[in-house]
C-alpha atoms as a PDB file:
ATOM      1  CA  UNK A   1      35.467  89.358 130.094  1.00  0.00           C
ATOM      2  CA  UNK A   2      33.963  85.806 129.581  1.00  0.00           C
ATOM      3  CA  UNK A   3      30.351  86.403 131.521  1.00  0.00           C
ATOM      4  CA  UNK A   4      30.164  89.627 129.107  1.00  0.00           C
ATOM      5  CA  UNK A   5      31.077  87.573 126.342  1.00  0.00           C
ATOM      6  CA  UNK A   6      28.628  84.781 127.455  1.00  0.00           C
ATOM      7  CA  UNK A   7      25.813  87.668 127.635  1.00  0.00           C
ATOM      8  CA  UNK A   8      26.419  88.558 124.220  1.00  0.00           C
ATOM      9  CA  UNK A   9      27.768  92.212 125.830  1.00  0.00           C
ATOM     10  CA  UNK A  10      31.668  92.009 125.259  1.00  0.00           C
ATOM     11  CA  UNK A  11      31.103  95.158 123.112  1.00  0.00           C
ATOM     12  CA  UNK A  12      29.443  97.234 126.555  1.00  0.00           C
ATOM     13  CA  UNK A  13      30.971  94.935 129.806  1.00  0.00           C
ATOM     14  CA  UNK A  14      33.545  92.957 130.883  1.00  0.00           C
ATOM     15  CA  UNK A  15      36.629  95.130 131.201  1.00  0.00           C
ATOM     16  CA  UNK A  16      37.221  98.434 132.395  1.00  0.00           C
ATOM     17  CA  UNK A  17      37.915 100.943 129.203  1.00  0.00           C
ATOM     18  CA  UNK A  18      36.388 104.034 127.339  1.00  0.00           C
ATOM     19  CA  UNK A  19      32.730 102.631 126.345  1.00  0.00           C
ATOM     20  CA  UNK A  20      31.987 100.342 128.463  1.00  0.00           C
ATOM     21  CA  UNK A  21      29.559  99.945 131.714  1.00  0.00           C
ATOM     22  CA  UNK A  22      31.384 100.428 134.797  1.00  0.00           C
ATOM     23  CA  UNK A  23      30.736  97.795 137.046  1.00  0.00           C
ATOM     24  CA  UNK A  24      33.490  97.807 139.999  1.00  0.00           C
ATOM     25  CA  UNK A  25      34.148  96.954 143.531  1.00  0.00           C
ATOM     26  CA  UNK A  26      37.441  98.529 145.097  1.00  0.00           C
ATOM     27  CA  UNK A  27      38.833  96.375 148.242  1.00  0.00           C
ATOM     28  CA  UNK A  28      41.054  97.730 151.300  1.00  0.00           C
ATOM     29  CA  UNK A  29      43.212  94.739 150.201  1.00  0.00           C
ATOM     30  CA  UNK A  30      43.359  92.255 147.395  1.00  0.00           C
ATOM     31  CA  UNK A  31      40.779  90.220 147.980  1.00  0.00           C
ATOM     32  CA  UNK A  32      43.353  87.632 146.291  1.00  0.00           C
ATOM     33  CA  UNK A  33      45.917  87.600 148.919  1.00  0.00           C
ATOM     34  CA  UNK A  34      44.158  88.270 151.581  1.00  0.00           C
ATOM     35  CA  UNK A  35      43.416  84.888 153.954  1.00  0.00           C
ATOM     36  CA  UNK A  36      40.557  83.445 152.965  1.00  0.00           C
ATOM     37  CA  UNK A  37      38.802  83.265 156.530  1.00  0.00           C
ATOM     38  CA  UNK A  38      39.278  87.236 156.636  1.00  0.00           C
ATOM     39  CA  UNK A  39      37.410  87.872 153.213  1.00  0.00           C
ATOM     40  CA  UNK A  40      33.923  88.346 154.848  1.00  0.00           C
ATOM     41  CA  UNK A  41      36.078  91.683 156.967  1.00  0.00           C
ATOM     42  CA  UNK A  42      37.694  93.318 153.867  1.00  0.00           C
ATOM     43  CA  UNK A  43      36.535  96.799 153.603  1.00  0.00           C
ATOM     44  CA  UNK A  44      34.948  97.845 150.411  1.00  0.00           C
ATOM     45  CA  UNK A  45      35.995 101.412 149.833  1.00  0.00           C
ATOM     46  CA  UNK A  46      33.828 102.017 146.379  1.00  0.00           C
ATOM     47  CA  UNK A  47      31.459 100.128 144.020  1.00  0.00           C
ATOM     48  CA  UNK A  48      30.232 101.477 140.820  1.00  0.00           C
ATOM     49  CA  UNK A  49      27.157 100.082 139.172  1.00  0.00           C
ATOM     50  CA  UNK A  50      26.544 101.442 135.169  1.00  0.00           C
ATOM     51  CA  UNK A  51      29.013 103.998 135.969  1.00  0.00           C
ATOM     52  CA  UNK A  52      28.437 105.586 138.751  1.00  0.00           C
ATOM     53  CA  UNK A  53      29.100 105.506 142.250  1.00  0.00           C
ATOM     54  CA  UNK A  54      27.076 103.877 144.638  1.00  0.00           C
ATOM     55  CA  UNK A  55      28.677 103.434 147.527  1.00  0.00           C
ATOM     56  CA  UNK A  56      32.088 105.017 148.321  1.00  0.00           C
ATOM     57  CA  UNK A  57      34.562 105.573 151.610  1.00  0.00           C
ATOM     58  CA  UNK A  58      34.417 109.164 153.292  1.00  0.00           C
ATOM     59  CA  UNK A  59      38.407 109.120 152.827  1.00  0.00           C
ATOM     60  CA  UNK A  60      37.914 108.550 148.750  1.00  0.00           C
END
C-alpha cells in the first residue's frame, strides 16, 4: 500500500480489493520462506498486470 500511496493512487493500487488495479504475482512457494539462494528457481504460476492475466501455469 505505501508505493500506491506514494503515487498518489491508494484510491486505484496497492491492495487487492473490489476497485482496484490488479497487479499480482502468484509463487509455487512463499517467496518469504523460501531460502534465499533458491529465489531466482521459484516458479511463478500467474501474474496479472491491470487485471488481467498475463502469464499463467497450464495446471491453473
Amino acid at each position: 500500500m505505501n508505493p500506491a500511496w506514494a503515487a498518489g493512487e491508494e484510491n486505484t493500487a496497492g491492495r487487492i480489493a473490489a476497485g482496484h488495479r490488479a497487479d499480482l504475482t502468484a509463487f509455487a512457494d512463499d517467496p518469504l520462506t523460501v531460502a534465499a539462494t533458491d529465489l531466482a528457481d521459484l516458479p511463478v504460476l500467474l501474474t496479472v498486470l491491470g487485471g488481467h492475466p498475463t502469464h499463467r501455469t497450464a495446471d491453473l
